[in-house]
PDB file of N, CA and C in Angstrom:
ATOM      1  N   UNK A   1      -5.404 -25.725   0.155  1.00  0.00           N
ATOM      2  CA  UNK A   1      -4.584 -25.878  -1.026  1.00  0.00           C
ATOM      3  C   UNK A   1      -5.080 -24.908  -2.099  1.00  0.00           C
ATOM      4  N   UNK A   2      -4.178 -24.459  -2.593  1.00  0.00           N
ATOM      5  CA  UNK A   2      -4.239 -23.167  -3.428  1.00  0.00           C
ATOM      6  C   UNK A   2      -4.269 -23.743  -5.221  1.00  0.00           C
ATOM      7  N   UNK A   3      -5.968 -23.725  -5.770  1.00  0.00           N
ATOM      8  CA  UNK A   3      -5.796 -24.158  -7.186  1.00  0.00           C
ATOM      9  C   UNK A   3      -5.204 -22.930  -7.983  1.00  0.00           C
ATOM     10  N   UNK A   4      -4.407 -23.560  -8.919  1.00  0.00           N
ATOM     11  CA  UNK A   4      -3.591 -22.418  -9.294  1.00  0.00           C
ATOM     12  C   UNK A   4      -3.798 -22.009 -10.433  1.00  0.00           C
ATOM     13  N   UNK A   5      -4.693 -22.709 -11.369  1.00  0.00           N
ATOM     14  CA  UNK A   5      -5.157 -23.130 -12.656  1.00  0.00           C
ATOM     15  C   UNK A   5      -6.474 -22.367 -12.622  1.00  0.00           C
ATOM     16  N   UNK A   6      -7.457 -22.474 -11.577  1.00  0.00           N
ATOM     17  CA  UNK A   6      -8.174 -21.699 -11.610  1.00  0.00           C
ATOM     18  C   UNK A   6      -8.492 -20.053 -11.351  1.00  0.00           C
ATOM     19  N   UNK A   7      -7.273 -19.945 -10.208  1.00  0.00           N
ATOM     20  CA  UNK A   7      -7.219 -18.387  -9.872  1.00  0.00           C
ATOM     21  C   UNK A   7      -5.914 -18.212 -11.499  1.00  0.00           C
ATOM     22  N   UNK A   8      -5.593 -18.916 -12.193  1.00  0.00           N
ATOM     23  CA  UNK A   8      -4.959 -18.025 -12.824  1.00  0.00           C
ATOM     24  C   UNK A   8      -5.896 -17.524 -14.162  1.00  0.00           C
ATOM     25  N   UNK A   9      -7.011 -18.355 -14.348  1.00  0.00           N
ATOM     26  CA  UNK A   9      -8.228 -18.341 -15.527  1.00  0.00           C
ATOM     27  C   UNK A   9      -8.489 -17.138 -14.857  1.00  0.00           C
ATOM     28  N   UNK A  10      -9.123 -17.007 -13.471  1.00  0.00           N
ATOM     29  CA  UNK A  10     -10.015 -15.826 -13.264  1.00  0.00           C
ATOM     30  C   UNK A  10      -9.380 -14.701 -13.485  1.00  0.00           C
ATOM     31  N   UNK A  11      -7.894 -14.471 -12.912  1.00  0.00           N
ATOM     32  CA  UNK A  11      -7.365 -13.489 -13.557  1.00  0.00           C
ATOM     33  C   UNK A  11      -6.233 -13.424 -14.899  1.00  0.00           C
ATOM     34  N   UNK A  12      -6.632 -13.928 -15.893  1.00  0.00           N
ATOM     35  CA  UNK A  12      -6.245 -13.826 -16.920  1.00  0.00           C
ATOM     36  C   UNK A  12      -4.983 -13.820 -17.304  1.00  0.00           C
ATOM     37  N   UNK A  13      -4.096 -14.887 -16.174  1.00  0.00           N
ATOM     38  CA  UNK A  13      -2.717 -14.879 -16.798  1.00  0.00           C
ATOM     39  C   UNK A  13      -1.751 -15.714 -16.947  1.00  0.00           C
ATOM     40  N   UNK A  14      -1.010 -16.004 -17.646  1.00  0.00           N
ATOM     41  CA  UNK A  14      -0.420 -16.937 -18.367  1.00  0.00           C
ATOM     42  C   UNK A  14       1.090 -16.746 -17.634  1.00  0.00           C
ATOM     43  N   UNK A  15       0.805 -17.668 -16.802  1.00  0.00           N
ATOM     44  CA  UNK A  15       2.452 -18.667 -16.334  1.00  0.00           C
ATOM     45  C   UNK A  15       2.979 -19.954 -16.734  1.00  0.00           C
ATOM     46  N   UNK A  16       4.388 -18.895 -16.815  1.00  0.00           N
ATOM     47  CA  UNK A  16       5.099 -20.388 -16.632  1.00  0.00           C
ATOM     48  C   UNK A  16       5.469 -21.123 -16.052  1.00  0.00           C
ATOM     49  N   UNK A  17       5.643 -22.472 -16.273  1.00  0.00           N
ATOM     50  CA  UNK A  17       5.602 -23.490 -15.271  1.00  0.00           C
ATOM     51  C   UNK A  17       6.923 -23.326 -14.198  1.00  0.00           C
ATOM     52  N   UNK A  18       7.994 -22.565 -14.620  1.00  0.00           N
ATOM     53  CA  UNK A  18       9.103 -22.111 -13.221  1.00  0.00           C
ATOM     54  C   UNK A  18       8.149 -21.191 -12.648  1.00  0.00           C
ATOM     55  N   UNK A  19       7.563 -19.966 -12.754  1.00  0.00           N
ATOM     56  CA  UNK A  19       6.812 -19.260 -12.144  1.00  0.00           C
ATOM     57  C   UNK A  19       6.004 -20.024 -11.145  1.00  0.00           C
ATOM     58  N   UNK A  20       5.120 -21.025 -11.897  1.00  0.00           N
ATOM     59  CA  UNK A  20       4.349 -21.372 -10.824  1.00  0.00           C
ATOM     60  C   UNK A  20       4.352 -21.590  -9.293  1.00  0.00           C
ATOM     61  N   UNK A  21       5.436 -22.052  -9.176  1.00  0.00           N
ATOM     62  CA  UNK A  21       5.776 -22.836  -7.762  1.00  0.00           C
ATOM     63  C   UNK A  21       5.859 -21.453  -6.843  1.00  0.00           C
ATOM     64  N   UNK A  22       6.657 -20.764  -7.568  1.00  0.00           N
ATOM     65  CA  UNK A  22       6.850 -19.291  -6.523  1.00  0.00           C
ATOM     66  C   UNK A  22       5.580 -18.430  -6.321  1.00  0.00           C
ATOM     67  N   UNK A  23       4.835 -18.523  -7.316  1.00  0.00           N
ATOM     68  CA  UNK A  23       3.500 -17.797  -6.940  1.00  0.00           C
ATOM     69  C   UNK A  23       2.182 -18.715  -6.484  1.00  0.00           C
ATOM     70  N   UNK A  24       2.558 -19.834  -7.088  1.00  0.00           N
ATOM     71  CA  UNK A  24       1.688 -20.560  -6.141  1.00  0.00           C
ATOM     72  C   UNK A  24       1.813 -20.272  -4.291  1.00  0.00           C
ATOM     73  N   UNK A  25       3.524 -19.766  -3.908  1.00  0.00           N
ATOM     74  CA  UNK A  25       3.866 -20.214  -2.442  1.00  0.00           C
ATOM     75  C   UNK A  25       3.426 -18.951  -1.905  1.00  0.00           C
ATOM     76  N   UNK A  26       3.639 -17.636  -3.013  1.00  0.00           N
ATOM     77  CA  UNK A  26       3.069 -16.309  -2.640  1.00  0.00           C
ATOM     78  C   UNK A  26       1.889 -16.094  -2.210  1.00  0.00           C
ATOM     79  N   UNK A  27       0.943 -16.875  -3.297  1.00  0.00           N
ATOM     80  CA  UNK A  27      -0.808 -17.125  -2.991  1.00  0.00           C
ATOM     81  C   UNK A  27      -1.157 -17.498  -1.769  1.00  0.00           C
ATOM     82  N   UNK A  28      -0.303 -18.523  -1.610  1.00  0.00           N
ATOM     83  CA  UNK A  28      -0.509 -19.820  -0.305  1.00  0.00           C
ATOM     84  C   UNK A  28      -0.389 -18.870   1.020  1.00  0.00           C
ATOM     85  N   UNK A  29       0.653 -17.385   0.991  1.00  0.00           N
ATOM     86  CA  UNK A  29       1.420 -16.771   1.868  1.00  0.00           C
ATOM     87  C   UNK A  29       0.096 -15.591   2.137  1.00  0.00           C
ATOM     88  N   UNK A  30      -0.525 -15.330   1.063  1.00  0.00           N
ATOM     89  CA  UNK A  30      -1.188 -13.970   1.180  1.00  0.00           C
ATOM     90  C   UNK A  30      -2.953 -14.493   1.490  1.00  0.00           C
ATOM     91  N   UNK A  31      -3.125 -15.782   1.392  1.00  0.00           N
ATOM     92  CA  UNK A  31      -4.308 -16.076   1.637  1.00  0.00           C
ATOM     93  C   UNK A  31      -4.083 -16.462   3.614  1.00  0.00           C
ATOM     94  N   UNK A  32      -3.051 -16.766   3.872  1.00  0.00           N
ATOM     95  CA  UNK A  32      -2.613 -16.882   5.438  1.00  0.00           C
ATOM     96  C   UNK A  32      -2.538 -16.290   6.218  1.00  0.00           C
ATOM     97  N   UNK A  33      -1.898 -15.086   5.392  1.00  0.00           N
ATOM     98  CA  UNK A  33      -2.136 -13.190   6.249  1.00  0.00           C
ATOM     99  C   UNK A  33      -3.698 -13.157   6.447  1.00  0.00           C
ATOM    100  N   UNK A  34      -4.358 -13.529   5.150  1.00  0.00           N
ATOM    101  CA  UNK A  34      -6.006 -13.067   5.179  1.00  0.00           C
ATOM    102  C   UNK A  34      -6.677 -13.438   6.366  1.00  0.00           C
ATOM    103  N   UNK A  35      -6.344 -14.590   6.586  1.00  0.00           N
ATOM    104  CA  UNK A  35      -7.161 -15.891   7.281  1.00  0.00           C
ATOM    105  C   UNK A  35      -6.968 -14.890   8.914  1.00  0.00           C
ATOM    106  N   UNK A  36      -5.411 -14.915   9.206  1.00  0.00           N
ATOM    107  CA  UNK A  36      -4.904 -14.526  10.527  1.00  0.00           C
ATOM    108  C   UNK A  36      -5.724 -13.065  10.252  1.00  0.00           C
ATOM    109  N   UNK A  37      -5.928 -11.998   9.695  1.00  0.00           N
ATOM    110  CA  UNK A  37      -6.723 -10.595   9.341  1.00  0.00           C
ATOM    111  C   UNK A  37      -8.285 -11.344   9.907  1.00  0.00           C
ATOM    112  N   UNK A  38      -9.016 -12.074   9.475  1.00  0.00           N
ATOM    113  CA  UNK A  38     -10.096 -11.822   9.654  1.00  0.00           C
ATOM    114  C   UNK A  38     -10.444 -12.790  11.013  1.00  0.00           C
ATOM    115  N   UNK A  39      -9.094 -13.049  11.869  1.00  0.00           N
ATOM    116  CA  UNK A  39      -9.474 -14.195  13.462  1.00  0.00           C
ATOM    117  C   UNK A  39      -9.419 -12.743  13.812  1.00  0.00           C
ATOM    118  N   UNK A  40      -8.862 -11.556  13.586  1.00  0.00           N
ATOM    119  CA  UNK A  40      -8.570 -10.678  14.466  1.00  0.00           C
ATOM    120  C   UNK A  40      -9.981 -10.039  14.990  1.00  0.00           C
ATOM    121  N   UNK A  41      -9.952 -10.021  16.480  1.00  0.00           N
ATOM    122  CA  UNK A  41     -11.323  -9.734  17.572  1.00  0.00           C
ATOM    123  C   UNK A  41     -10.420  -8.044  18.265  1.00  0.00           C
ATOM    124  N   UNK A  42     -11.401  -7.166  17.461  1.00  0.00           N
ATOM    125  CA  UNK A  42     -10.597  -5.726  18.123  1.00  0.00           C
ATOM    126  C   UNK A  42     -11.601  -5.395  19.635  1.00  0.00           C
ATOM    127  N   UNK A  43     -12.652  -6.147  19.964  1.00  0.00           N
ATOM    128  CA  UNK A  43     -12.935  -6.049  21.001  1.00  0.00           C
ATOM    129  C   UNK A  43     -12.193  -6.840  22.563  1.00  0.00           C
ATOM    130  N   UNK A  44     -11.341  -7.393  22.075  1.00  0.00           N
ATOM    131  CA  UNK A  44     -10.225  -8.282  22.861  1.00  0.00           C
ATOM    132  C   UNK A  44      -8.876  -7.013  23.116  1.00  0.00           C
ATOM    133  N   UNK A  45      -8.428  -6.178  22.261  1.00  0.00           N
ATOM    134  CA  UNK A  45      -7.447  -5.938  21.885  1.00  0.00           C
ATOM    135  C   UNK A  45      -7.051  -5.009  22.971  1.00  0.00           C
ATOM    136  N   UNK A  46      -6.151  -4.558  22.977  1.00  0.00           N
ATOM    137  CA  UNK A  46      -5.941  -3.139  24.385  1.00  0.00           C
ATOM    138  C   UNK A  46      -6.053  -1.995  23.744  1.00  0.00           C
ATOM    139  N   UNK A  47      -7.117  -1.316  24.326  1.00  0.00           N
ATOM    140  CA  UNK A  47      -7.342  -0.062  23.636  1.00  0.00           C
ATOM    141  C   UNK A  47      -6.039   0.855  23.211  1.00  0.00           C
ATOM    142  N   UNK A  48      -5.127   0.436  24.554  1.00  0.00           N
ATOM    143  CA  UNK A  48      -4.111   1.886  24.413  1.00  0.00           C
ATOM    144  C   UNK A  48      -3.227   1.159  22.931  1.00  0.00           C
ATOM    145  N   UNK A  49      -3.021   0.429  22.308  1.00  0.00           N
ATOM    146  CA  UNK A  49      -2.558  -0.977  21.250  1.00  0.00           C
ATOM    147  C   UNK A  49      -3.077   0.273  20.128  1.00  0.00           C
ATOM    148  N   UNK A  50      -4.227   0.508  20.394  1.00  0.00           N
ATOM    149  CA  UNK A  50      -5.129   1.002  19.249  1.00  0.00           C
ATOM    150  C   UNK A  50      -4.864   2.284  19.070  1.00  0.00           C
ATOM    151  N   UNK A  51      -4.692   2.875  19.780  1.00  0.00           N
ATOM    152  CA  UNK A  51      -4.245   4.494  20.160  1.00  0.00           C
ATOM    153  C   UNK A  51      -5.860   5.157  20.199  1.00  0.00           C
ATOM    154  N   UNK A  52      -6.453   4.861  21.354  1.00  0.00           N
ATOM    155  CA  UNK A  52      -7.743   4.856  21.602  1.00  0.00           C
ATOM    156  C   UNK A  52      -7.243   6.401  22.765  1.00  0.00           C
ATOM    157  N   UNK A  53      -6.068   6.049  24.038  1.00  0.00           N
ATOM    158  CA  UNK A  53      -6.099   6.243  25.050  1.00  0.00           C
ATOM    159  C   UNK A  53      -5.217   7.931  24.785  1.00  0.00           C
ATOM    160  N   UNK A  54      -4.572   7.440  23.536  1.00  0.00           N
ATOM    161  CA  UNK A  54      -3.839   9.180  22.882  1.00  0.00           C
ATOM    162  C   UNK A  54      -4.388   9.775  21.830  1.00  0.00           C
ATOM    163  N   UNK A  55      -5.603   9.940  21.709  1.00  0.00           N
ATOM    164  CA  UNK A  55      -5.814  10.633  20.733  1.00  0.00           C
ATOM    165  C   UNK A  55      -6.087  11.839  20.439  1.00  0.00           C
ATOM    166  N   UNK A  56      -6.354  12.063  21.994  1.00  0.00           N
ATOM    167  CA  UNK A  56      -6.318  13.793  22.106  1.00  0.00           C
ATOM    168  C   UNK A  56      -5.040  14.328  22.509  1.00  0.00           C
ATOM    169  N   UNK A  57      -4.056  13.530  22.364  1.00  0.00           N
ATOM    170  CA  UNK A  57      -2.553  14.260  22.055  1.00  0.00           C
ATOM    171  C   UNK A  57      -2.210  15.234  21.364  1.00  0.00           C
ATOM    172  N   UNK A  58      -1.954  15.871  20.915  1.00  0.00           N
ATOM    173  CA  UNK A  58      -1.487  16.577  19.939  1.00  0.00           C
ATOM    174  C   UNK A  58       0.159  17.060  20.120  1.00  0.00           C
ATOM    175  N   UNK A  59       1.123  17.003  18.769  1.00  0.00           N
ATOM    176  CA  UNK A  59       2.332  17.815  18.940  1.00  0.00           C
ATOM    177  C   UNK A  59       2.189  18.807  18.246  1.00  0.00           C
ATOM    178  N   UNK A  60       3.458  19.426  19.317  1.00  0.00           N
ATOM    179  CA  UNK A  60       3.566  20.693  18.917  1.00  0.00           C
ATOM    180  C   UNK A  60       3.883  20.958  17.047  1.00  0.00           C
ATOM    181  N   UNK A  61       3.476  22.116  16.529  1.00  0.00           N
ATOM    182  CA  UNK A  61       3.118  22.306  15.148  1.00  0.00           C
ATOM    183  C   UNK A  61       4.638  23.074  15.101  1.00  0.00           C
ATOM    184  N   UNK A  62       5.668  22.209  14.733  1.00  0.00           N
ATOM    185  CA  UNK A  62       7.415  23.581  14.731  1.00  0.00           C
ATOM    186  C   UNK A  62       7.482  23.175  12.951  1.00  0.00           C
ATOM    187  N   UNK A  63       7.494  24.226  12.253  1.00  0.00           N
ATOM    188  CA  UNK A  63       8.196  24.290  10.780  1.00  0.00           C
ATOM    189  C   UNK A  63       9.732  23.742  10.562  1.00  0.00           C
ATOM    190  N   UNK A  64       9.711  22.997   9.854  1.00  0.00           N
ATOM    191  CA  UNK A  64      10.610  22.172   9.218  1.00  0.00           C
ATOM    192  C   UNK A  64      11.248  22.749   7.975  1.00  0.00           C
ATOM    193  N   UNK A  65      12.710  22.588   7.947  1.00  0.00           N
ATOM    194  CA  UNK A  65      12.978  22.919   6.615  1.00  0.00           C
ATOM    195  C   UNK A  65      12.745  22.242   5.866  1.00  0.00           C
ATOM    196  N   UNK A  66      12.637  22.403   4.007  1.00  0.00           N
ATOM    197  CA  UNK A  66      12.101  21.851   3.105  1.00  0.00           C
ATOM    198  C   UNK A  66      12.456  22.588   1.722  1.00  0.00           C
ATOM    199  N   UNK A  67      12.324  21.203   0.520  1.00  0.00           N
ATOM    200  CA  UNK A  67      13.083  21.649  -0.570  1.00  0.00           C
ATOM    201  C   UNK A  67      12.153  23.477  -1.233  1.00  0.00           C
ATOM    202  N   UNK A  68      12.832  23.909  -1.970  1.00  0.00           N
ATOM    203  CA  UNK A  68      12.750  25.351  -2.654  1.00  0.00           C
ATOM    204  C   UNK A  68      11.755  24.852  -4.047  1.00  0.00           C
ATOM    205  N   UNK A  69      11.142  25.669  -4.192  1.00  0.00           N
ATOM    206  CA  UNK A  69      10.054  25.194  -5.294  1.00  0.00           C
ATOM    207  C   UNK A  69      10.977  25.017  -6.520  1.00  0.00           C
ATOM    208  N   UNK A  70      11.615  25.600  -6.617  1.00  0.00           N
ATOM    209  CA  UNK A  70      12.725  25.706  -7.709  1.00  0.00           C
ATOM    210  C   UNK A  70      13.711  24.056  -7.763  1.00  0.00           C
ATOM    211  N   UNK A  71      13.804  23.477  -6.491  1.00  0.00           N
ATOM    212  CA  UNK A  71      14.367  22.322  -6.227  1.00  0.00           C
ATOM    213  C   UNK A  71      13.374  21.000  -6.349  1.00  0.00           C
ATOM    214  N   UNK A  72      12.053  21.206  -5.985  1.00  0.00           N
ATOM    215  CA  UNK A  72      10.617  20.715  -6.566  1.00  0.00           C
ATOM    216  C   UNK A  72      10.827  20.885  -7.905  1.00  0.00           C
ATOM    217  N   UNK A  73      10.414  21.984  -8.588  1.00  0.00           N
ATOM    218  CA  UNK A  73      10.062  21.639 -10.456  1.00  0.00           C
ATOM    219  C   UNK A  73      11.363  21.216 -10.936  1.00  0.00           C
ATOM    220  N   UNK A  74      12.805  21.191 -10.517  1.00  0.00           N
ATOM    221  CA  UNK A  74      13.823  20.793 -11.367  1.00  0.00           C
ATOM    222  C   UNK A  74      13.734  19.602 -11.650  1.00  0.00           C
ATOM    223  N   UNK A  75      12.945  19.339 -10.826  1.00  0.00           N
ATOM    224  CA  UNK A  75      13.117  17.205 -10.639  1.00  0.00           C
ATOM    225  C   UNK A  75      11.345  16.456 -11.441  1.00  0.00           C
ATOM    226  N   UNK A  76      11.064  17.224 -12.460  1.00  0.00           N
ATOM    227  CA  UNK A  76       9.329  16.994 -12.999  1.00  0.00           C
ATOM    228  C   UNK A  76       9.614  17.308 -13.930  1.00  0.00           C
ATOM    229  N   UNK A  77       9.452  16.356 -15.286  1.00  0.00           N
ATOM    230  CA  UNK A  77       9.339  16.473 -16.419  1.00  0.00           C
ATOM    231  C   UNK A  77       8.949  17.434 -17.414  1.00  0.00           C
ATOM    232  N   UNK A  78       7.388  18.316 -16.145  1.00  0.00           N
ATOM    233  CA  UNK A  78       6.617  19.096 -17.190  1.00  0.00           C
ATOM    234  C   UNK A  78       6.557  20.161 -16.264  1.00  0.00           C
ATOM    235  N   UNK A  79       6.799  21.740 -16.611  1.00  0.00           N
ATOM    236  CA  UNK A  79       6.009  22.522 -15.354  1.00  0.00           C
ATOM    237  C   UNK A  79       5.597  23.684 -16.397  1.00  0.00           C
ATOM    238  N   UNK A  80       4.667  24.444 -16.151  1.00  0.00           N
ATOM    239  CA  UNK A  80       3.881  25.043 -16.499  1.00  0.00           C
ATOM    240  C   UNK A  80       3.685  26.587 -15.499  1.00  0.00           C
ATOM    241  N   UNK A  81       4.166  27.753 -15.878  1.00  0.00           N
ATOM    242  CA  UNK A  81       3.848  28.819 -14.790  1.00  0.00           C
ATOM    243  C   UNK A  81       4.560  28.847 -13.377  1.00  0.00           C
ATOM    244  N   UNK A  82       5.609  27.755 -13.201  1.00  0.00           N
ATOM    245  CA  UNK A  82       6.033  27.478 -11.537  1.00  0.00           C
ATOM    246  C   UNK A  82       5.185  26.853 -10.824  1.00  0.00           C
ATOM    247  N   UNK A  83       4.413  26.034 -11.543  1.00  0.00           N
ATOM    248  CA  UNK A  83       3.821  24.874 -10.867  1.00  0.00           C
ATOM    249  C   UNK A  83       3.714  23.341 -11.773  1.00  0.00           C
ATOM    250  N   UNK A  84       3.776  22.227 -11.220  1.00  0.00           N
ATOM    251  CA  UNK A  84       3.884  20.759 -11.866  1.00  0.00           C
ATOM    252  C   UNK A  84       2.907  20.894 -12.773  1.00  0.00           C
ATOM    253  N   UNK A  85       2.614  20.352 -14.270  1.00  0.00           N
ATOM    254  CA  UNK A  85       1.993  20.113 -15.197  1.00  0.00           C
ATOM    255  C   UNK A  85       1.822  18.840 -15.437  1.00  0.00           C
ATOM    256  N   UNK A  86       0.594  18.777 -15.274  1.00  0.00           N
ATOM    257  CA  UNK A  86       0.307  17.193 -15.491  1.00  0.00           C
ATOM    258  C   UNK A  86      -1.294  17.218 -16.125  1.00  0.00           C
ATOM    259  N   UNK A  87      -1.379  15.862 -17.740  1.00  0.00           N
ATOM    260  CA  UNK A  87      -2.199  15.691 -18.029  1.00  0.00           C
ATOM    261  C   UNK A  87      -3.763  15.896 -17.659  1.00  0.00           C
ATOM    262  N   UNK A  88      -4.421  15.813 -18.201  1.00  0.00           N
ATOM    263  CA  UNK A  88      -5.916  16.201 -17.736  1.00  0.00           C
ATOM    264  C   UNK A  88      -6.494  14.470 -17.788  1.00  0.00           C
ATOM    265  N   UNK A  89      -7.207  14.435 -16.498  1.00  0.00           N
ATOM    266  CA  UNK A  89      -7.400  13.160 -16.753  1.00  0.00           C
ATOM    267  C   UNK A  89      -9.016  12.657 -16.927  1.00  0.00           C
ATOM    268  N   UNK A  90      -9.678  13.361 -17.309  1.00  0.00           N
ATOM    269  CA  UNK A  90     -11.136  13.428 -17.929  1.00  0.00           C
ATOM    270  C   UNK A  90     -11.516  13.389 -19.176  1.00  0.00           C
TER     271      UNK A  90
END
C-alpha cells in the first residue's frame, strides 16, 4: 500500500484531493513495474532475447536522404553563422 502523504512530503508537493486517487493508482502502477524489474534473473534469459548471438552483425552503411541545413536552421529560433545558437550553459 502506497502512503501517499508521505511520498508527497518527501517530494514537496501539494495535491489535490481529485488528484490523489489517480496518482496514488500511478504510484501503485510504477512501484509494480519496479518490483517485476528487479525479479528479473538475466542469467535465465535466452541469450539470443538479449542480442548476445548478433552482435557482430553489422548493416550495410547506404546514405539516406535528409533535410538541407537551410531546412534545419529555418525551424530554430536562434542561428548564428549557419549553425544553431544556443545559450552558454556555464
Amino acid at each position: 500500500m502506497v502512503d501517499f502523504d508521505k511520498i508527497s512530503g518527501l517530494s514537496m508537493l501539494s495535491v489535490s484531493k481529485s488528484e490523489r486517487e489517480a496518482l496514488k493508482h500511478d504510484i501503485e502502477s510504477i512501484i509494480s513495474f519496479a518490483d517485476k524489474i528487479a525479479e528479473f534473473d538475466e542469467n535465465t534469459q535466452n541469450a539470443a532475447a538479449l542480442g548476445a548471438v548478433c552482435a557482430d552483425e553489422l548493416r550495410e552503411d547506404v546514405p539516406q536522404p535528409s533535410f538541407s541545413r537551410n531546412e534545419i536552421l529555418s525551424n530554430v529560433p536562434k542561428t548564428s553563422e549557419g549553425f544553431i545558437s544556443v545559450p552558454k550553459s556555464f
